[in-house]
Each structure stands twice: as C-alpha cells, then as structure tokens.
PDB file of N, CA and C in Angstrom:
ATOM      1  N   UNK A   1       0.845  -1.168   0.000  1.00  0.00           N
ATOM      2  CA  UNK A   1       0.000   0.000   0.000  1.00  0.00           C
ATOM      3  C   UNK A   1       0.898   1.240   0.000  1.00  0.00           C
ATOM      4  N   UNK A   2       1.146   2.296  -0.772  1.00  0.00           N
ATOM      5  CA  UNK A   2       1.642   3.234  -1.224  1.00  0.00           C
ATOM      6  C   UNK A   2       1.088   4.197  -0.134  1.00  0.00           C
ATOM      7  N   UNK A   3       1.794   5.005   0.345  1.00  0.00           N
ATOM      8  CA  UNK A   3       1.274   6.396   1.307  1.00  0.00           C
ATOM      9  C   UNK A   3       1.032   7.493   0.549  1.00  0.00           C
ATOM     10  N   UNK A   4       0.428   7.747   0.978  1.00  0.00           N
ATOM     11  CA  UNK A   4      -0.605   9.332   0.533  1.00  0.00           C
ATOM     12  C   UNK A   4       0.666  10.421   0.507  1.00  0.00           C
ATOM     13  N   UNK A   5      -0.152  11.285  -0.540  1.00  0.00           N
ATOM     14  CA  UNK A   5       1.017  12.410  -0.824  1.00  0.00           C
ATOM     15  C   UNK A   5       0.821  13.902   0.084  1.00  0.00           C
ATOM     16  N   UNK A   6       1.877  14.827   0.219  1.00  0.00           N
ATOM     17  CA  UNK A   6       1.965  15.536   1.404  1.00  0.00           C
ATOM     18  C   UNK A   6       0.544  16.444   1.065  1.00  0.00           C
ATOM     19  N   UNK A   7       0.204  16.669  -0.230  1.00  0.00           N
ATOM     20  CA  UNK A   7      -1.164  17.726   0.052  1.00  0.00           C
ATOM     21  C   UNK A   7      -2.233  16.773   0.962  1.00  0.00           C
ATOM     22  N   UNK A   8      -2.485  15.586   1.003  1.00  0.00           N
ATOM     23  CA  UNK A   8      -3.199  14.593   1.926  1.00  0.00           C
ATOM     24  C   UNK A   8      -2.889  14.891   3.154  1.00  0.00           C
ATOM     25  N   UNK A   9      -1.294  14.919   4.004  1.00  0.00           N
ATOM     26  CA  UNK A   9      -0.948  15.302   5.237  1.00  0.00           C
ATOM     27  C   UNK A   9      -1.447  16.738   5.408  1.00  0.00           C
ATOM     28  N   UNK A  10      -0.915  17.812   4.922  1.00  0.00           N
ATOM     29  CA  UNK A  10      -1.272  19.465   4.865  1.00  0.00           C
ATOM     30  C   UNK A  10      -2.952  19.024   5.057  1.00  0.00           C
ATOM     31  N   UNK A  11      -3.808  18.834   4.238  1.00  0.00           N
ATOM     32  CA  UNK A  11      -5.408  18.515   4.841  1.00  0.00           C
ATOM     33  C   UNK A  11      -5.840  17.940   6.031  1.00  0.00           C
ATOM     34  N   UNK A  12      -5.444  16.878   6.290  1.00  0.00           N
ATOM     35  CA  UNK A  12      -5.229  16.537   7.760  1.00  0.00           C
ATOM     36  C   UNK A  12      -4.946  17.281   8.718  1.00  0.00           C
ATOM     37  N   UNK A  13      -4.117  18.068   8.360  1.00  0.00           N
ATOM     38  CA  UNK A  13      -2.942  18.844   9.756  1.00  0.00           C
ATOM     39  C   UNK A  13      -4.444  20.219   9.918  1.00  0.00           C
ATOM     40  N   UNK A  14      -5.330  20.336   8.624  1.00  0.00           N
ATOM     41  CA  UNK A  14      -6.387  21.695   9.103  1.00  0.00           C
ATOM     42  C   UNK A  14      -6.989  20.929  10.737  1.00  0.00           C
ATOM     43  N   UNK A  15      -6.992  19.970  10.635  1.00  0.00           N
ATOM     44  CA  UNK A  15      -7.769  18.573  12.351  1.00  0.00           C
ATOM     45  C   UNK A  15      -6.860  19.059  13.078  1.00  0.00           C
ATOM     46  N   UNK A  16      -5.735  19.151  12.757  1.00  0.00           N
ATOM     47  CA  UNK A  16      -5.063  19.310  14.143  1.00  0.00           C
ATOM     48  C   UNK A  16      -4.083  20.844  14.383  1.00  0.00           C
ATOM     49  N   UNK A  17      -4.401  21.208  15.641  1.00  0.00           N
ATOM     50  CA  UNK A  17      -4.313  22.496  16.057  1.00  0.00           C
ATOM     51  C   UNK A  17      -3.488  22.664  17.705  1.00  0.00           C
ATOM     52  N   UNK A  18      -2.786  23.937  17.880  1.00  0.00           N
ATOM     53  CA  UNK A  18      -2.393  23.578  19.234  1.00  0.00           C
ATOM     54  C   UNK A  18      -2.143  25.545  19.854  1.00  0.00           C
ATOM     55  N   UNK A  19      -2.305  25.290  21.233  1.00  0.00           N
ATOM     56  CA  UNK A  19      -2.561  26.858  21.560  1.00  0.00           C
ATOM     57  C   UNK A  19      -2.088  26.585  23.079  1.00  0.00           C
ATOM     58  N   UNK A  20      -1.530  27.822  22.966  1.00  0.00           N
ATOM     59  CA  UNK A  20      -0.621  27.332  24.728  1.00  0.00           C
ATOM     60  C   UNK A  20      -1.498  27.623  25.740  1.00  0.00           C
ATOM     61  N   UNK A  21      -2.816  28.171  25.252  1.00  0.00           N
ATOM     62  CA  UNK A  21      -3.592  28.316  25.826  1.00  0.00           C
ATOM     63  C   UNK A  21      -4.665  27.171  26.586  1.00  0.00           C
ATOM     64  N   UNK A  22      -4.891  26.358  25.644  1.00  0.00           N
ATOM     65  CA  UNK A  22      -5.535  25.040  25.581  1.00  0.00           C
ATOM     66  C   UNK A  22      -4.482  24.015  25.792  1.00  0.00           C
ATOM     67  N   UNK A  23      -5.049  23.590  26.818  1.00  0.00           N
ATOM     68  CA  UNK A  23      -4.347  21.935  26.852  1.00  0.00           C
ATOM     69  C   UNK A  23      -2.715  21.804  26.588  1.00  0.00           C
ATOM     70  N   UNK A  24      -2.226  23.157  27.408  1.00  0.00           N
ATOM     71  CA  UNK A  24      -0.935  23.162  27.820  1.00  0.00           C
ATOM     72  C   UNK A  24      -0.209  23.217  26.504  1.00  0.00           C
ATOM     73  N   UNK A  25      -0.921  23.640  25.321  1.00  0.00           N
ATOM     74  CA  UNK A  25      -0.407  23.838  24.245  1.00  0.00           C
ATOM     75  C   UNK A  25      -0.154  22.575  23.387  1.00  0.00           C
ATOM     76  N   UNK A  26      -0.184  21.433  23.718  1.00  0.00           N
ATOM     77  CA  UNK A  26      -0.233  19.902  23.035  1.00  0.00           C
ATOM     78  C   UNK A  26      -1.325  20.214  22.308  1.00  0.00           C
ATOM     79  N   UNK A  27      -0.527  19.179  21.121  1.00  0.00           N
ATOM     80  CA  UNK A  27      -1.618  19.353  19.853  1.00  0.00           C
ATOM     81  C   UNK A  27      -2.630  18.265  20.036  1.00  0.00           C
ATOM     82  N   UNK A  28      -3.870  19.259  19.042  1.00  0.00           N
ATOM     83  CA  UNK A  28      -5.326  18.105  20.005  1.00  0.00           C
ATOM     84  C   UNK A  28      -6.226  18.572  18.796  1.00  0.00           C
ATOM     85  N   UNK A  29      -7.079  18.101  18.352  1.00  0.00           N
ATOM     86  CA  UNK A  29      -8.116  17.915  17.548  1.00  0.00           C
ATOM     87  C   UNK A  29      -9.161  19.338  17.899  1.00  0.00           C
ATOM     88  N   UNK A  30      -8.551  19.737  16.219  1.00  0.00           N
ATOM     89  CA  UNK A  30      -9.177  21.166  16.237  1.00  0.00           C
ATOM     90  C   UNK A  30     -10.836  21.055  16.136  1.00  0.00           C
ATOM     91  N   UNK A  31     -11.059  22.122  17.321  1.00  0.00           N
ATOM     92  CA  UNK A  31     -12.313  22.466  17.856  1.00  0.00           C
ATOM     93  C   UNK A  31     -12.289  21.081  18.930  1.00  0.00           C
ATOM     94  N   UNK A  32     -11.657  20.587  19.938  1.00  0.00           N
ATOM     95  CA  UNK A  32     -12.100  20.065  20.848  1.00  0.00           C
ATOM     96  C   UNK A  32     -10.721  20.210  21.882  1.00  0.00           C
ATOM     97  N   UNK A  33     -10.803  19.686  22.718  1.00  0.00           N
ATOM     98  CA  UNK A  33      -9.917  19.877  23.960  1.00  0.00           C
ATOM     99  C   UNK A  33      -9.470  18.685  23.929  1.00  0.00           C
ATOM    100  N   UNK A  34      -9.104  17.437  23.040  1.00  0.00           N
ATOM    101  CA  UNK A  34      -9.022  16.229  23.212  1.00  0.00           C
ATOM    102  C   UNK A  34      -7.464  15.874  22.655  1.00  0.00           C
ATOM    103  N   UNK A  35      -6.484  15.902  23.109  1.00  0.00           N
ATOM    104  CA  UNK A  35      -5.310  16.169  22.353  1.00  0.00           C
ATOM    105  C   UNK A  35      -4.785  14.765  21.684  1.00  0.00           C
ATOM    106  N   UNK A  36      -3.928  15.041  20.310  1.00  0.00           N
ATOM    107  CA  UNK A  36      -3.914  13.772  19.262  1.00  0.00           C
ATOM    108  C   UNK A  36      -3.118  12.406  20.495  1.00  0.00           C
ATOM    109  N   UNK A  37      -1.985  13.040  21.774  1.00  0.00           N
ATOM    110  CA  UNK A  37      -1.806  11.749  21.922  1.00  0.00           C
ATOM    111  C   UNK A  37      -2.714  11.159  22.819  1.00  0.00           C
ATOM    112  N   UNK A  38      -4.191  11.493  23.094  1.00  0.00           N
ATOM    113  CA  UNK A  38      -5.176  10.836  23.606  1.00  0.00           C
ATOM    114  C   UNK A  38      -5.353   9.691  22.672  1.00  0.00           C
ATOM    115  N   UNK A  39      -6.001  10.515  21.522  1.00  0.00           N
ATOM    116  CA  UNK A  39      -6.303   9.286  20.081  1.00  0.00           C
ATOM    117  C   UNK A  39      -5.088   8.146  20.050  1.00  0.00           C
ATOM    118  N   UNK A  40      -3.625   8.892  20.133  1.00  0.00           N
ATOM    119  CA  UNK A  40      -2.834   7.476  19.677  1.00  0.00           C
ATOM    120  C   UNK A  40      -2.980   6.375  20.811  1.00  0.00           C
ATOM    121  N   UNK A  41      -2.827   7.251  22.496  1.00  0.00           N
ATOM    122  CA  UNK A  41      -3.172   6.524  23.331  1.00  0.00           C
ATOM    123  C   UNK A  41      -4.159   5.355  23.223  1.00  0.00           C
ATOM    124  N   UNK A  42      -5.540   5.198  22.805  1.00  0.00           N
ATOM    125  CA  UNK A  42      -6.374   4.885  22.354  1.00  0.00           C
ATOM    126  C   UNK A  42      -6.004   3.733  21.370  1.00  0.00           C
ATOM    127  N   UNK A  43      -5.488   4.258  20.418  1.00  0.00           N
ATOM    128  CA  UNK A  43      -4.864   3.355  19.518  1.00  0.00           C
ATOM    129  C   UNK A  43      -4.493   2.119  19.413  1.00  0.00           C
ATOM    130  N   UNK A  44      -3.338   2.774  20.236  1.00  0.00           N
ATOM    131  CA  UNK A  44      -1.880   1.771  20.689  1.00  0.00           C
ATOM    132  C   UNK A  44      -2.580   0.730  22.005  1.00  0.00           C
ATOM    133  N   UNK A  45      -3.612   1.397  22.470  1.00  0.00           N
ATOM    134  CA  UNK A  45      -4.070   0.597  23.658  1.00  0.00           C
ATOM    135  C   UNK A  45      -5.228  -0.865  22.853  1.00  0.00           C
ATOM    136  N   UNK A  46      -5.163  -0.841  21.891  1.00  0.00           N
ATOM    137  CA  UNK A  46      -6.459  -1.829  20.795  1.00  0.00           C
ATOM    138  C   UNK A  46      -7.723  -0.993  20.549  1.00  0.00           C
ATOM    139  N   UNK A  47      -7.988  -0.321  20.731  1.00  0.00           N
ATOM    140  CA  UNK A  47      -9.427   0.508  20.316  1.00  0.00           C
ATOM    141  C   UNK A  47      -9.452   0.961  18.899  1.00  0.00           C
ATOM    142  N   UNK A  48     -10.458   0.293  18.243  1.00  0.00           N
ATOM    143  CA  UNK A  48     -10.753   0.626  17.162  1.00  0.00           C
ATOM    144  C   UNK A  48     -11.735   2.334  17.057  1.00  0.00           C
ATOM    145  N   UNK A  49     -10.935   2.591  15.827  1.00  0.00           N
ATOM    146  CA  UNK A  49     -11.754   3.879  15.600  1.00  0.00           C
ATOM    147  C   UNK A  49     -12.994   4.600  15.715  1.00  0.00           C
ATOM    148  N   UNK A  50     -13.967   3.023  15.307  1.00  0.00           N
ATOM    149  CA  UNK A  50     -15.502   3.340  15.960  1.00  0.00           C
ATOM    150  C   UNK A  50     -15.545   3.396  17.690  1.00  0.00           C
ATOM    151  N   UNK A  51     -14.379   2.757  18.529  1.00  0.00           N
ATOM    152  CA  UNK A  51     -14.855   2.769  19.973  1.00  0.00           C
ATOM    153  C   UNK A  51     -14.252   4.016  19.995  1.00  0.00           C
ATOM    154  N   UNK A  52     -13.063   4.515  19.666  1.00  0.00           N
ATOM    155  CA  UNK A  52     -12.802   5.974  19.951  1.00  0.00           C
ATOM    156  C   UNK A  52     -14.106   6.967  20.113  1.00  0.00           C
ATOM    157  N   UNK A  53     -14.376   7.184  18.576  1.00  0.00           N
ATOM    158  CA  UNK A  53     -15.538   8.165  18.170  1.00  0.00           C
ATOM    159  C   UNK A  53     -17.018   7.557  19.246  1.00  0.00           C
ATOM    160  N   UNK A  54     -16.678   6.629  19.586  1.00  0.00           N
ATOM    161  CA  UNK A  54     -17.953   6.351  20.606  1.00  0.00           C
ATOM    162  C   UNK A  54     -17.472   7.219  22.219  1.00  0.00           C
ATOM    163  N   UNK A  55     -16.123   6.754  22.242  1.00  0.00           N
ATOM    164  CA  UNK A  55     -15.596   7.380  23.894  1.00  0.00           C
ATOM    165  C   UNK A  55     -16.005   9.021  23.530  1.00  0.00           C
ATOM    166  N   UNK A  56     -15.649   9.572  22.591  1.00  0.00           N
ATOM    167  CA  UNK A  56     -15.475  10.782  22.744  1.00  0.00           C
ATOM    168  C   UNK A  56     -16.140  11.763  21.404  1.00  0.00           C
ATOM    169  N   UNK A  57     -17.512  11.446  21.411  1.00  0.00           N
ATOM    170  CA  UNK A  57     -18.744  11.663  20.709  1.00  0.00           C
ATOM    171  C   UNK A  57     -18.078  12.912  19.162  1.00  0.00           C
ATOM    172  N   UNK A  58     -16.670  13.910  19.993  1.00  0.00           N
ATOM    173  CA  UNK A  58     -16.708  14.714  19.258  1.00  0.00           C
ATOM    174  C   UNK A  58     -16.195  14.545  17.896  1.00  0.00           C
ATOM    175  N   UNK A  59     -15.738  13.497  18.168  1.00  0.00           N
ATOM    176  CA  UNK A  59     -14.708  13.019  16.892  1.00  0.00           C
ATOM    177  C   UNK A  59     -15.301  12.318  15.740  1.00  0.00           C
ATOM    178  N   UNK A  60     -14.544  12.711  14.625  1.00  0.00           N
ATOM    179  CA  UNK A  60     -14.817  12.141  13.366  1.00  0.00           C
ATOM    180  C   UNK A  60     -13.691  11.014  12.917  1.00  0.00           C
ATOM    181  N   UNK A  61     -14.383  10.119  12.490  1.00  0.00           N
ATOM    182  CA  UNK A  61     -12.891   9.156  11.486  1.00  0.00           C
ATOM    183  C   UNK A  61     -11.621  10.247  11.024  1.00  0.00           C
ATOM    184  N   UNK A  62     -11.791  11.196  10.337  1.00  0.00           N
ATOM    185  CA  UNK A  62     -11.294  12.100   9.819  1.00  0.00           C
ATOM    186  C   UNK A  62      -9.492  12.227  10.772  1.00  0.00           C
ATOM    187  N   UNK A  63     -10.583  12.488  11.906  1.00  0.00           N
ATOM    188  CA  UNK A  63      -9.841  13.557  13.035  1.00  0.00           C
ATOM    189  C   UNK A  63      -8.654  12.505  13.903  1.00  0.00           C
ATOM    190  N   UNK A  64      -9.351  10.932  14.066  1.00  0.00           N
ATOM    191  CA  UNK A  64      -8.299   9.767  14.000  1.00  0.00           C
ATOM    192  C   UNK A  64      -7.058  10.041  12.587  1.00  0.00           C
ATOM    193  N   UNK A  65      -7.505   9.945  11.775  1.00  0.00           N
ATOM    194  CA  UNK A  65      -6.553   9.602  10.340  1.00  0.00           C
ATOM    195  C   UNK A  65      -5.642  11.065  10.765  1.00  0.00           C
ATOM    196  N   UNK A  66      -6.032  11.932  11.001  1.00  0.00           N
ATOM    197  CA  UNK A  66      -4.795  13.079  11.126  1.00  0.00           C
ATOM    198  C   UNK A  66      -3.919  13.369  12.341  1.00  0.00           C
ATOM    199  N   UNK A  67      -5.156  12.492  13.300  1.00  0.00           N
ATOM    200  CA  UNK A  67      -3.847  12.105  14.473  1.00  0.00           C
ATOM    201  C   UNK A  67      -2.568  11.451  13.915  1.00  0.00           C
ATOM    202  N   UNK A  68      -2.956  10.615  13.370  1.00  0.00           N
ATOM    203  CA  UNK A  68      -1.802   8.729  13.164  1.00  0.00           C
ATOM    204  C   UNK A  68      -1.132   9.651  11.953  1.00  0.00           C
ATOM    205  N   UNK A  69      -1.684  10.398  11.012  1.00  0.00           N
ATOM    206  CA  UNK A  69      -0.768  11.094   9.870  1.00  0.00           C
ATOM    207  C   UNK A  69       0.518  12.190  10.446  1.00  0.00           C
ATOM    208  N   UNK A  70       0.026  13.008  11.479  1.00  0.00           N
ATOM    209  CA  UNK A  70       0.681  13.557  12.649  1.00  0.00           C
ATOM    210  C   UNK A  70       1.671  13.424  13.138  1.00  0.00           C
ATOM    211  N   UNK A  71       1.385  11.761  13.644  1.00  0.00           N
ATOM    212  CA  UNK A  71       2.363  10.938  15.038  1.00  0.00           C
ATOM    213  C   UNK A  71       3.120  10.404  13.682  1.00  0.00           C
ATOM    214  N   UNK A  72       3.193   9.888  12.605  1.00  0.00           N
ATOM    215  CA  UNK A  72       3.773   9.599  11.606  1.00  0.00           C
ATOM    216  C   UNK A  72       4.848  10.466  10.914  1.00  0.00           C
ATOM    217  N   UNK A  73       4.319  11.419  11.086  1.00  0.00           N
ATOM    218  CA  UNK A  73       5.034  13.183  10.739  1.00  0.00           C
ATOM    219  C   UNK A  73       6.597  13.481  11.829  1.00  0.00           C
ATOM    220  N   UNK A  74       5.801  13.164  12.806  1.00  0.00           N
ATOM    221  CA  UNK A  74       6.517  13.197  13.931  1.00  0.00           C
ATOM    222  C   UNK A  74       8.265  12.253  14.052  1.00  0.00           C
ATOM    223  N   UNK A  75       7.820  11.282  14.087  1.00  0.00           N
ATOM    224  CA  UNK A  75       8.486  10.328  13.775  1.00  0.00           C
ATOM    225  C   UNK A  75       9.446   9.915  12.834  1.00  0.00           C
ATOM    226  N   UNK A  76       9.303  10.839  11.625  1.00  0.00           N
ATOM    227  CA  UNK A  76      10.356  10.998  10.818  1.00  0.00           C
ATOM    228  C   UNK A  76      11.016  12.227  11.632  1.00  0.00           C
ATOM    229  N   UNK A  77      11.308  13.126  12.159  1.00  0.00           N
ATOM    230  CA  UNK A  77      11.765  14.300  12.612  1.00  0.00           C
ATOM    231  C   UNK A  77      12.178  14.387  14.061  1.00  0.00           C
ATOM    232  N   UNK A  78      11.718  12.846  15.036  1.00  0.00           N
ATOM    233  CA  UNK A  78      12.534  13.121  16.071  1.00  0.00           C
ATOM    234  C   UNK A  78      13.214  11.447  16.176  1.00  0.00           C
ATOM    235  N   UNK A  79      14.621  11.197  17.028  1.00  0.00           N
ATOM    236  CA  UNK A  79      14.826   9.721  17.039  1.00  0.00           C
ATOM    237  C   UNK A  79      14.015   9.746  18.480  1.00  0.00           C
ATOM    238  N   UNK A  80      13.840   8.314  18.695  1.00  0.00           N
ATOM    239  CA  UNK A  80      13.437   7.797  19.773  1.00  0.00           C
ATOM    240  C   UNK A  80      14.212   6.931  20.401  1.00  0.00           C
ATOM    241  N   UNK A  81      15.224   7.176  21.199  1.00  0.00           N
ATOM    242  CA  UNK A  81      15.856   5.944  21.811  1.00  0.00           C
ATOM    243  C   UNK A  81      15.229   4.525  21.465  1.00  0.00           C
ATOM    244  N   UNK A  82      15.419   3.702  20.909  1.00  0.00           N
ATOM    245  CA  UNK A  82      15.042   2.163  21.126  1.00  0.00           C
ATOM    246  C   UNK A  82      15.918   0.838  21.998  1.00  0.00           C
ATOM    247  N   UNK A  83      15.546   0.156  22.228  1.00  0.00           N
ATOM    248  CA  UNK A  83      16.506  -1.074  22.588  1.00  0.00           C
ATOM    249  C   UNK A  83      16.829  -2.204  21.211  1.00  0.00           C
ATOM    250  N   UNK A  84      17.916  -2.426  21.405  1.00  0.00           N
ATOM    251  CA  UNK A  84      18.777  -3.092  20.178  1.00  0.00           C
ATOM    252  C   UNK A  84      17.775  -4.397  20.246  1.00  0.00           C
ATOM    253  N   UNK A  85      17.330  -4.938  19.265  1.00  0.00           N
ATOM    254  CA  UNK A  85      16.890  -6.258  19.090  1.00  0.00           C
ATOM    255  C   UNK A  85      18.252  -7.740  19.646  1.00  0.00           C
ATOM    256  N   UNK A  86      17.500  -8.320  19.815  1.00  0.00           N
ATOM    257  CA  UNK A  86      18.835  -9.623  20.313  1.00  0.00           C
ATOM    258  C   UNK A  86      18.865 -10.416  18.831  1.00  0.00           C
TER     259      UNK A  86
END
C-alpha cells in the first residue's frame, strides 16, 4: 500500500491544532480539547476507531486519520531511543 502524498498530510494537519492556551499547548483535535496523543493513546491501547468516536462523541474518522498522519510526521523528525533487538 503506497502512502498518501503531502497535500493529503497538509489537509489533515487543518484537524489538528495547538494553543498554549488550551491543553498546555499539546496538539489536540481542532475544535475540541481532546489532544492527538489521547487518540494514539487509544490506539496503541487496541481501540478501534468506531470505539474511539464512541468514547469521545466529538470526533470524526477524519480527526483519527490526522492524528496517526501527525504521530507519523513526527516520527520521521525526532529519534526515539530504542533497545537493540537480540
């Protein structure tokens, strides 16, 4: 499966928003107080996208896909310490 091209990310990124005002300035799903690493939290924990948008009524599929496009974004641009495989 081929990844989507950056005007796809740039559309996404209009979902996500961040204000030092709100939510300590962590980025969080524009127009709600719900910040993206809630969603990955969520994620990474097994919750499918419909139980998300069920936990937290405000959300759209949409607003998942630009979290994970985000945390993906992310991830090329910072290392993360890992542990060496054996």
């Amino acid at each position: 499966m081929a990844a989507k091209d950056n005007n796809d990310s740039a559309e996404r990124y209009e979902r996500i928003t961040a204000d030092p005002e709100i939510c300590h300035g962590k980025a969080r799903i524009r127009g709600t107080r719900i910040p993206v690493s809630v969603v990955l939290d969520n994620l990474a924990a097994g919750l499918s996208a419909e139980q998300i948008m069920a936990e937290y009524p405000g959300l759209q599929e949409e607003d998942i896909l630009a979290a994970v496009a985000y945390a993906a974004d992310i991830t090329r641009e910072r290392l993360v310490p890992l542990h060496e495989s054996a």
